[in-house]
N, C-alpha and C. Protein backbone atom coordinates (compact mmCIF):
# COMPACT_ATOMS: atom_id res chain seq x y z
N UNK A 1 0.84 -1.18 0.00
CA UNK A 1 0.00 0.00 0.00
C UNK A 1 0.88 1.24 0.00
N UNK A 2 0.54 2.15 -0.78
CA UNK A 2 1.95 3.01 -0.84
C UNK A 2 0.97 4.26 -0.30
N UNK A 3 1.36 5.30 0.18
CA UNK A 3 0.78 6.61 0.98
C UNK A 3 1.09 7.77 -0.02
N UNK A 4 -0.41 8.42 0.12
CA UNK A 4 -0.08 9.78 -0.79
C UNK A 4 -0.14 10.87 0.16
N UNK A 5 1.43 11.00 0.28
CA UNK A 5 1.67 12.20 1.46
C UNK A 5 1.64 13.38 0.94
N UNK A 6 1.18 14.01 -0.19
CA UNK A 6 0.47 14.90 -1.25
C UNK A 6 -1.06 15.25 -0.51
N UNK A 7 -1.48 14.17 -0.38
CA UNK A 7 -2.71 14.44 -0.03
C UNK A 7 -2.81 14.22 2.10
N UNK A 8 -2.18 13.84 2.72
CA UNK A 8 -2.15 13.89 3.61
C UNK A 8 -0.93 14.86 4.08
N UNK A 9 -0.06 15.73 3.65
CA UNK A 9 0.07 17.11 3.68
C UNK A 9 -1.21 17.76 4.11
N UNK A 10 -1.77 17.50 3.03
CA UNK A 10 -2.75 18.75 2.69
C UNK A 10 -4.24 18.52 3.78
N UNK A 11 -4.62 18.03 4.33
CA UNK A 11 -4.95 17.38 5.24
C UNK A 11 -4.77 17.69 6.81
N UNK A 12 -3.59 17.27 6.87
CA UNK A 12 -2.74 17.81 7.72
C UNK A 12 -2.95 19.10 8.59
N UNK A 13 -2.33 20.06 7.25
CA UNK A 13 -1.97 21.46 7.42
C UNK A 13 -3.51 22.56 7.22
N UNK A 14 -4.94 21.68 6.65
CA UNK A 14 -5.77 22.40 6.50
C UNK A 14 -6.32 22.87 8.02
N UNK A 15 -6.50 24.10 8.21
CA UNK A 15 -6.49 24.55 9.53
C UNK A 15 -8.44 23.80 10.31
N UNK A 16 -8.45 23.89 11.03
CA UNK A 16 -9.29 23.04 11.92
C UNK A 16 -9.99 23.35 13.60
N UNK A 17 -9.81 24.17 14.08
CA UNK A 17 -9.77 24.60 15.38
C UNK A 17 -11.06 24.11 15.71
N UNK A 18 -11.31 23.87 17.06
CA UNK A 18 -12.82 23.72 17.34
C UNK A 18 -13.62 24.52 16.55
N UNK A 19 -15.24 24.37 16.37
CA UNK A 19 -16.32 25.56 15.79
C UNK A 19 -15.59 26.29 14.24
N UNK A 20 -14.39 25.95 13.76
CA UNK A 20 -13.95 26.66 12.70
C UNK A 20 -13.45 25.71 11.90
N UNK A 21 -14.09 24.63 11.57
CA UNK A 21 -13.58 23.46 10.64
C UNK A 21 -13.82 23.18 9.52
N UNK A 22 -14.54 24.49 8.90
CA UNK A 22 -15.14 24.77 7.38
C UNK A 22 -14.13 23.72 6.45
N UNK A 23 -13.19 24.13 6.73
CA UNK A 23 -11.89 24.11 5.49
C UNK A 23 -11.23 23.01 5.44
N UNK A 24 -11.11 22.14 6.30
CA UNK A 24 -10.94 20.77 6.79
C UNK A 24 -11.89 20.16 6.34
N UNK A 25 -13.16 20.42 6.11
CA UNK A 25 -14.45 20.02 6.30
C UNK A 25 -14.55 19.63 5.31
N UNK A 26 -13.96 20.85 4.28
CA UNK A 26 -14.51 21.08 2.49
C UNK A 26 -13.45 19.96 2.06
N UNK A 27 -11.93 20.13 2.43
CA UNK A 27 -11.26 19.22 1.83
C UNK A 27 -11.83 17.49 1.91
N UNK A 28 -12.12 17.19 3.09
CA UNK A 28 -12.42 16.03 3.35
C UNK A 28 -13.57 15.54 2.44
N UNK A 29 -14.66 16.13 2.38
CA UNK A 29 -15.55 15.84 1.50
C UNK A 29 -15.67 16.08 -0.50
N UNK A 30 -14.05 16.87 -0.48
CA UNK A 30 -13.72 16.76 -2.17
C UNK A 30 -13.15 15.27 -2.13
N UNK A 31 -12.55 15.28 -0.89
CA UNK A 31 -11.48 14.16 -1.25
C UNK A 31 -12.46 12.71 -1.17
N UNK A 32 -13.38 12.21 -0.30
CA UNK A 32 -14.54 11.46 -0.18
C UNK A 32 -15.28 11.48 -1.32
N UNK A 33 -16.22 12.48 -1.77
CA UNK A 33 -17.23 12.39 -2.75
C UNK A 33 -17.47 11.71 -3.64
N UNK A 34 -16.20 11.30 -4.72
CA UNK A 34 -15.93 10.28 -5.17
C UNK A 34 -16.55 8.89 -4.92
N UNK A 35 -15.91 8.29 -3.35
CA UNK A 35 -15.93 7.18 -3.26
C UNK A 35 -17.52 7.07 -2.12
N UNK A 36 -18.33 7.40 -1.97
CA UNK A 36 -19.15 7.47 -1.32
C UNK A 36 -20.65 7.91 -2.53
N UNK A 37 -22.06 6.84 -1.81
CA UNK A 37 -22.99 6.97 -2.62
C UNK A 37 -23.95 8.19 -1.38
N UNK A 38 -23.85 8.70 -0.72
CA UNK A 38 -24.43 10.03 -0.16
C UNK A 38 -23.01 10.42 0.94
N UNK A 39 -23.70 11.81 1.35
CA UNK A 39 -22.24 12.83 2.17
C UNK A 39 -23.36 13.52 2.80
N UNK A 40 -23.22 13.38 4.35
CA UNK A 40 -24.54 14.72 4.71
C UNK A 40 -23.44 15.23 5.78
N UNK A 41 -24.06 16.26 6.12
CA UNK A 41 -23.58 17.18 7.50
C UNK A 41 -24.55 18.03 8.27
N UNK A 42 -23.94 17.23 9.53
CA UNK A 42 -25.27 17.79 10.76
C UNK A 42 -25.04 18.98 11.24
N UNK A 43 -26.04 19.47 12.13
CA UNK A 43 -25.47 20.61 12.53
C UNK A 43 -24.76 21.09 13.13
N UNK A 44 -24.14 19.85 14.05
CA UNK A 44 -22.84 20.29 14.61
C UNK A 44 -21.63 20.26 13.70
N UNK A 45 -21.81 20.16 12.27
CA UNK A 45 -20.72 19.77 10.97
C UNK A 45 -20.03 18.75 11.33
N UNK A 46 -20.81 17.35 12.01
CA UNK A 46 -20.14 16.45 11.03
C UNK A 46 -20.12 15.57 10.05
N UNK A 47 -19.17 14.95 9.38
CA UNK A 47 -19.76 14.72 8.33
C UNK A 47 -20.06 12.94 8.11
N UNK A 48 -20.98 12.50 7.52
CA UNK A 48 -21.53 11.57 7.17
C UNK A 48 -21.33 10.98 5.67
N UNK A 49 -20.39 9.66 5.71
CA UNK A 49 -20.81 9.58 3.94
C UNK A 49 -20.74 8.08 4.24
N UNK A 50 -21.79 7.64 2.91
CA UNK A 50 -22.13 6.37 2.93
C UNK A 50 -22.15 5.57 1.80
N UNK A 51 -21.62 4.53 1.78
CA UNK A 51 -21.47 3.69 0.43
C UNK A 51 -22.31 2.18 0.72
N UNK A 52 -23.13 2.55 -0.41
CA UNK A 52 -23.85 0.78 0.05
C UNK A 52 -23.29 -0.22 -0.09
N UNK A 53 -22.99 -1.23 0.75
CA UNK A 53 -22.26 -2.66 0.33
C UNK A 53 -23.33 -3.83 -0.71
N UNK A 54 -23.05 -4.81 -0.22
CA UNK A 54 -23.49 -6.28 -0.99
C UNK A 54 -24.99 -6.64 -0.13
N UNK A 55 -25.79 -6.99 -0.79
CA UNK A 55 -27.03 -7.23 0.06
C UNK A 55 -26.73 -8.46 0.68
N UNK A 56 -27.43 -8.96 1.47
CA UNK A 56 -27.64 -10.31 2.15
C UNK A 56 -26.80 -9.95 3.97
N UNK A 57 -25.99 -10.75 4.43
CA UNK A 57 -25.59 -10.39 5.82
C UNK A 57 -24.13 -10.18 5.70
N UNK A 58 -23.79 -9.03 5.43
CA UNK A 58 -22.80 -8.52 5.19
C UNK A 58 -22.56 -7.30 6.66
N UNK A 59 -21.02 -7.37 6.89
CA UNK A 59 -20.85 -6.60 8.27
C UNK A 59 -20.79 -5.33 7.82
N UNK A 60 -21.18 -4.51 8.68
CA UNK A 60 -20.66 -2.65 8.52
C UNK A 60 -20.25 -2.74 9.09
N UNK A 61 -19.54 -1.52 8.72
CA UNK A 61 -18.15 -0.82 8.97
C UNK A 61 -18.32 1.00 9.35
N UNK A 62 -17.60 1.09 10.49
CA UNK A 62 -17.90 2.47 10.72
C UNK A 62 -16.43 2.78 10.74
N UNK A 63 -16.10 3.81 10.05
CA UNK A 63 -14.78 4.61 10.54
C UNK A 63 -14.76 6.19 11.16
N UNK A 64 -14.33 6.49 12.05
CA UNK A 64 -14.65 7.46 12.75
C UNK A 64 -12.96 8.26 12.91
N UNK A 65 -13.32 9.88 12.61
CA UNK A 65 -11.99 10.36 13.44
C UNK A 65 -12.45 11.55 13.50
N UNK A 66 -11.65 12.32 14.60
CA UNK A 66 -11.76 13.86 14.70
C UNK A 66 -11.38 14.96 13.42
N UNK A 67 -12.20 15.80 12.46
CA UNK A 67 -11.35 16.60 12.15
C UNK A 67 -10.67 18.06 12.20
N UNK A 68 -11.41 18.31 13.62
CA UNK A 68 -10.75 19.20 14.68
C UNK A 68 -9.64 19.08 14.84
N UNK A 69 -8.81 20.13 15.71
CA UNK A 69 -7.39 20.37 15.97
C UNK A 69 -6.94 20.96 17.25
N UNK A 70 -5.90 21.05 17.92
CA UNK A 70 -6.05 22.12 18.88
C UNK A 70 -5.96 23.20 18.50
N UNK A 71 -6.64 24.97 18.78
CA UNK A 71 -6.26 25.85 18.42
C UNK A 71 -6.44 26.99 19.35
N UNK A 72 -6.42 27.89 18.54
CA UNK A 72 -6.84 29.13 20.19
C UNK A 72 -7.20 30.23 19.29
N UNK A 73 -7.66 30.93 19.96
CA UNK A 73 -8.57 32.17 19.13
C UNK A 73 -7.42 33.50 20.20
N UNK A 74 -7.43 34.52 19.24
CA UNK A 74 -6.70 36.43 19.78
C UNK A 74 -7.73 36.76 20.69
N UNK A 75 -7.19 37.07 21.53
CA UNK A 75 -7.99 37.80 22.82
C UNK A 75 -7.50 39.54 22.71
N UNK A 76 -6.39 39.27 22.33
CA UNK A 76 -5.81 40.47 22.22
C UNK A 76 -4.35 40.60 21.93
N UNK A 77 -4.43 42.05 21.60
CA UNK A 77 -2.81 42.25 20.85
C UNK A 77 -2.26 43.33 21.83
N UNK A 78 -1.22 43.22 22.25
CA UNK A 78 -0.85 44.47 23.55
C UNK A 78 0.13 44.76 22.91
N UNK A 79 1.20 46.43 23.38
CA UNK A 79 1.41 47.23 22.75
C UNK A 79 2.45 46.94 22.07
N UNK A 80 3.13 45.70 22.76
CA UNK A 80 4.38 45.78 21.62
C UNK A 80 3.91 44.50 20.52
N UNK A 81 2.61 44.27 20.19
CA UNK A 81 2.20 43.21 19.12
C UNK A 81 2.65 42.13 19.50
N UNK A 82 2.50 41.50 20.67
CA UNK A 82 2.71 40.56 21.10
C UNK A 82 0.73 39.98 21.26
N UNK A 83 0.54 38.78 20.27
CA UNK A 83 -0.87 38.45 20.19
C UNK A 83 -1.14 37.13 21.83
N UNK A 84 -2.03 37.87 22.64
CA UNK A 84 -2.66 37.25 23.33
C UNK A 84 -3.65 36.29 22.73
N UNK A 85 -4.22 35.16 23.34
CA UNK A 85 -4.93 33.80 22.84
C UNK A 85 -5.96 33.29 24.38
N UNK A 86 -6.79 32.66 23.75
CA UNK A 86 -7.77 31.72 24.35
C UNK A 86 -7.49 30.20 24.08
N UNK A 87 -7.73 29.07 24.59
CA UNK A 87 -7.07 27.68 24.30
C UNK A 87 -8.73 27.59 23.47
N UNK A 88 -8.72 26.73 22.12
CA UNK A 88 -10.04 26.28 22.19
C UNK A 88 -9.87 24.34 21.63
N UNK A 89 -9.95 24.35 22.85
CA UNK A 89 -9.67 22.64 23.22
C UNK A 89 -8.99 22.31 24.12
N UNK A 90 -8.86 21.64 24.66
CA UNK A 90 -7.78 20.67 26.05
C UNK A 90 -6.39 20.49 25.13
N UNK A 91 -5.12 21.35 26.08
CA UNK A 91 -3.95 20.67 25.55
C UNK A 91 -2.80 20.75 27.33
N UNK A 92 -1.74 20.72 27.22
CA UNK A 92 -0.33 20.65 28.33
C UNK A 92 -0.05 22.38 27.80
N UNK A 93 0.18 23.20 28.45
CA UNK A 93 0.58 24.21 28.41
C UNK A 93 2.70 23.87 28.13
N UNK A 94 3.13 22.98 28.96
CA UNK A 94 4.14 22.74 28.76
C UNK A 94 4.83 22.35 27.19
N UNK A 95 3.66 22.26 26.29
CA UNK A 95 4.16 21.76 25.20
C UNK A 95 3.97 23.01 24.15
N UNK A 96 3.56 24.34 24.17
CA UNK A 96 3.97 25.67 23.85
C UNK A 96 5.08 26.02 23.27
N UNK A 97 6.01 25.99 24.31
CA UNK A 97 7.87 26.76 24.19
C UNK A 97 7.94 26.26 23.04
N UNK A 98 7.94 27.46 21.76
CA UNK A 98 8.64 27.70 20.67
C UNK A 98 8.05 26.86 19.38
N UNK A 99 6.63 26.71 19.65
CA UNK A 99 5.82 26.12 18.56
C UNK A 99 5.99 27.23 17.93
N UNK A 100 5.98 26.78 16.42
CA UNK A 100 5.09 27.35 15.29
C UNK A 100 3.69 27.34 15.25
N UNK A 101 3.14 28.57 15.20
CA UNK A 101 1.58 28.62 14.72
C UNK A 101 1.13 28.99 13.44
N UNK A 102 0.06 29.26 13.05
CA UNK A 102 -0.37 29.70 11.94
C UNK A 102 -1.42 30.26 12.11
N UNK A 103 -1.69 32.07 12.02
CA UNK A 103 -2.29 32.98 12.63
C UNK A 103 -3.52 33.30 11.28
N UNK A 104 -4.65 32.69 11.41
CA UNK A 104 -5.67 32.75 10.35
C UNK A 104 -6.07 33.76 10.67
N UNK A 105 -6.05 35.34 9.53
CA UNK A 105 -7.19 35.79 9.25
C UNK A 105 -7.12 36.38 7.89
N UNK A 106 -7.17 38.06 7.35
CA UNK A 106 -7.38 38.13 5.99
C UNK A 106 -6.05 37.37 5.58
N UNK A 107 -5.10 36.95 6.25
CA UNK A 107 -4.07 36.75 4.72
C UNK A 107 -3.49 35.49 6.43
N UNK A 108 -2.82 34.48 6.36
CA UNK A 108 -2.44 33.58 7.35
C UNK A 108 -0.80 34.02 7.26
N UNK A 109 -0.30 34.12 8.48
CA UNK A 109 0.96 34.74 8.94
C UNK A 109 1.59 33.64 10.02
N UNK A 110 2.54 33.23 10.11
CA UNK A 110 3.40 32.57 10.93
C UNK A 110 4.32 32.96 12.21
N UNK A 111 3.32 32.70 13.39
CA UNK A 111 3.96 33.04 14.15
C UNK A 111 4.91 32.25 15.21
N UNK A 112 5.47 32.51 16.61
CA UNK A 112 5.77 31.44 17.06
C UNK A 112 5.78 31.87 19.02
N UNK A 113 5.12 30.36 19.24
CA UNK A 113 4.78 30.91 20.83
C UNK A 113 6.42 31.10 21.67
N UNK A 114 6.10 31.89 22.71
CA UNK A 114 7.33 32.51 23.56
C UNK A 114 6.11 32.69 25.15
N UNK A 115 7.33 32.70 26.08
CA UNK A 115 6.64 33.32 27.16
C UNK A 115 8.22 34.13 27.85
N UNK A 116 7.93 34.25 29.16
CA UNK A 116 9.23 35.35 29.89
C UNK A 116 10.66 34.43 29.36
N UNK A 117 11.72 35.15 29.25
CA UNK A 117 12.90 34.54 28.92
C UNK A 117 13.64 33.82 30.71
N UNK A 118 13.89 32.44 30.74
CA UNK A 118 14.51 32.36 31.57
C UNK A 118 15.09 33.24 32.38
N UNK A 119 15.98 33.96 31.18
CA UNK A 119 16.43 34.59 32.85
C UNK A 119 16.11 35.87 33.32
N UNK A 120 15.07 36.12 33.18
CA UNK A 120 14.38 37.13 33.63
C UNK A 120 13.51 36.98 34.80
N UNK A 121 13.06 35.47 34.79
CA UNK A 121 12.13 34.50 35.99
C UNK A 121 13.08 34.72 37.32
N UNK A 122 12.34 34.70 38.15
CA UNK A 122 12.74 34.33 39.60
C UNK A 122 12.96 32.76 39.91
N UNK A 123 13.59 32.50 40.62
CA UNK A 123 14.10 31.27 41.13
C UNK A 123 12.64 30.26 41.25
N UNK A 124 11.42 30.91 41.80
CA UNK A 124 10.39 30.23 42.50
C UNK A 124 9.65 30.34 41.20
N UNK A 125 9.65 31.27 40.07
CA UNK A 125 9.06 30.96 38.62
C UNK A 125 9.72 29.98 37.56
N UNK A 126 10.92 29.83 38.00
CA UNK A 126 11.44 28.97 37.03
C UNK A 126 11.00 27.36 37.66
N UNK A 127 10.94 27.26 38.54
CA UNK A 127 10.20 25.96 39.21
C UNK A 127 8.39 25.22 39.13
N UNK A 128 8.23 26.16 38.33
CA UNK A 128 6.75 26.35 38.59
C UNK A 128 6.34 25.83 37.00
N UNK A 129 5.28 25.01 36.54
CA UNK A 129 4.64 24.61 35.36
C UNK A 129 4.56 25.66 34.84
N UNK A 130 4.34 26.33 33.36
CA UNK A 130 3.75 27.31 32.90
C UNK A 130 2.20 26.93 32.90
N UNK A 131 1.81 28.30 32.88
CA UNK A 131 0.18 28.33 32.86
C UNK A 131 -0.38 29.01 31.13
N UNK A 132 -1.04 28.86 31.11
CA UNK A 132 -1.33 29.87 29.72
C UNK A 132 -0.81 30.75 29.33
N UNK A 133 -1.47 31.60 30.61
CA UNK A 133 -1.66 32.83 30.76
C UNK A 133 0.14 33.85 30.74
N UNK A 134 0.94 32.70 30.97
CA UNK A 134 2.41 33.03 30.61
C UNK A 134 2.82 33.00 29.17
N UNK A 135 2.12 32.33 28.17
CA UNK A 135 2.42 32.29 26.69
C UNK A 135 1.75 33.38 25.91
N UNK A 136 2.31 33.71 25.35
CA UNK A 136 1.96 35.24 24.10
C UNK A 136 2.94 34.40 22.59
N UNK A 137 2.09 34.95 21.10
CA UNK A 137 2.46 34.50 19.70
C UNK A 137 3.30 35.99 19.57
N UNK A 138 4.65 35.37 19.06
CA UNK A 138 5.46 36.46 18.32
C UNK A 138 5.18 36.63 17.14
C-alpha cells in the first residue's frame, strides 16, 4: 500500500480549530465524494458519507476520526504586538515553548509561541509549570 503524502500534507496542514472546521471540512468531502454513494452534515458539521455494500448479511463498517485540531482564538494584541490567545480545546501548556503557529485571518501569517525569557524569571518561577496565561504568539 503506498501513501499519498500529497494528499495527507494537505490534510494535515488544513487549519481546523474547534467551531472553525469549514476548510478541513470542504477538503475532506472533495477528497470522499468520489468514493461514497451520499455525504450529509449535521449541525454540529459532522460529516456523514455512505457507500452501500453487498445485500444479504454482510458486516458494517464504521470509521470514525476527529477533524478538529487544537487551536486558540486572539484575545488580544498588547502594545508591543505581542498576540494574546484563548485555548479552544484541552492541551499541556508545557508543550507551547517555541511552537510554530499559523495565525488565520485576511491573509495567514506565521507566528511562534514565547513566554518570559529564563532569565528574567525568579528562582520560585522557574520551578513552577507554565500556565497559559504566561504564553503570548510572536
Amino acid at each position: 500500500m503506498s501513501i499519498n503524502f500529497q494528499l495527507l500534507s494537505e490534510i494535515v496542514e488544513a487549519p481546523g480549530t474547534p467551531g472553525y472546521e469549514k476548510r478541513i471540512r470542504n477538503r475532506i468531502i472533495e477528497e470522499i465524494k468520489p468514493l461514497a454513494d451520499s455525504i450529509e452534515v449535521d449541525n454540529l458539521g459532522s460529516v456523514y458519507a455512505f457507500k452501500k455494500g453487498y445485500t444479504g448479511e454482510q458486516k458494517k463498517v464504521l470509521v470514525a476520526a476527529h477533524i478538529d485540531e487544537i487551536g486558540f482564538i486572539i484575545s488580544h494584541i498588547d502594545d508591543n504586538g505581542f498576540l494574546r490567545f484563548h485555548p479552544l480545546g484541552g492541551f499541556d501548556p508545557k508543550t507551547l515553548t517555541a511552537m510554530r503557529v499559523i495565525v488565520h485571518g485576511k491573509k495567514d501569517m506565521v507566528g511562534v509561541m514565547g513566554s518570559r525569557p529564563i532569565h528574567l524569571m525568579s528562582a520560585e518561577e522557574r520551578n513552577k509549570a507554565p500556565k497559559i496565561t504566561d504564553y503570548f504568539i510572536d
